[in-house]
Protein backbone atom coordinates (compact mmCIF):
# COMPACT_ATOMS: atom_id res chain seq x y z
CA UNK A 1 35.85 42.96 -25.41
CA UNK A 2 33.29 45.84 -25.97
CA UNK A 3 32.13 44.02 -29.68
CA UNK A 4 31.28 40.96 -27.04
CA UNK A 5 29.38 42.96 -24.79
CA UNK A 6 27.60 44.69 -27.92
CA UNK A 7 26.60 41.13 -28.75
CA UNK A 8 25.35 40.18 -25.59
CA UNK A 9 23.21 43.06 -24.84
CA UNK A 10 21.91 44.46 -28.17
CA UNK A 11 21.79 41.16 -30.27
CA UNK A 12 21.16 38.72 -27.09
CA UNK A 13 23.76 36.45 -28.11
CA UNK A 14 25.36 34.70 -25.78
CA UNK A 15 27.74 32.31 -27.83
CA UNK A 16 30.46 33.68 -29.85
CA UNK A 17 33.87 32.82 -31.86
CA UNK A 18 37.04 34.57 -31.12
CA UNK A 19 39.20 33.95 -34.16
CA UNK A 20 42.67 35.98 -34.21
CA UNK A 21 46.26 34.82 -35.09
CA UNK A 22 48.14 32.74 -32.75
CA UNK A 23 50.02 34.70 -29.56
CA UNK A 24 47.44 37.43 -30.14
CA UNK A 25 45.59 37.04 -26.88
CA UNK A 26 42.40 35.27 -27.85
CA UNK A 27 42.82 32.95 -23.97
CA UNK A 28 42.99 36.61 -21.74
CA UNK A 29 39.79 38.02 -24.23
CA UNK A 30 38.23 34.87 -22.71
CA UNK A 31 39.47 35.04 -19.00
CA UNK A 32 38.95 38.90 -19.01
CA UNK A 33 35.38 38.28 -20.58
CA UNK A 34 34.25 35.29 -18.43
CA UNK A 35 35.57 37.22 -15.23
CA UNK A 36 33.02 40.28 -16.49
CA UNK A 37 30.24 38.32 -16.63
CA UNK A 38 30.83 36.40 -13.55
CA UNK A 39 31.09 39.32 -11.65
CA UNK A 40 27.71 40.42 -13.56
CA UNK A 41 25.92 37.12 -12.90
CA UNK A 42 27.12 35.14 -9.99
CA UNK A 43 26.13 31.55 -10.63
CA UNK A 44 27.31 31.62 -14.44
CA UNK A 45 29.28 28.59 -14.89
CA UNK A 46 32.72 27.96 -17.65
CA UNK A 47 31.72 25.02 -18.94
CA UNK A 48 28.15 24.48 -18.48
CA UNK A 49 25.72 22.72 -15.83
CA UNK A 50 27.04 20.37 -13.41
């Protein structure tokens, strides 16, 4: 979670790969990380522009 947020504000980038072993967790590092930013930017969207 805080090497995503590293990425998004020092390096600007706002696309990134979570690769881990399966039953590690890598679905809740997405929830958990998608809830952060929606609660940072309002309108963000999951998939994209509808």
């Amino acid at each position: 979670m805080e090497q995503l947020e590293i990425e998004r504000c020092v390096h600007h980038v706002y696309r990134n790969l979570v690769v881990a072993a399966t039953g590690t967790g890598k679905t809740m590092v997405a929830a958990f990380d998608f809830l952060r930013l929606y609660k940072e930017i309002l309108k963000t969207r999951l998939l994209g522009k509808v």
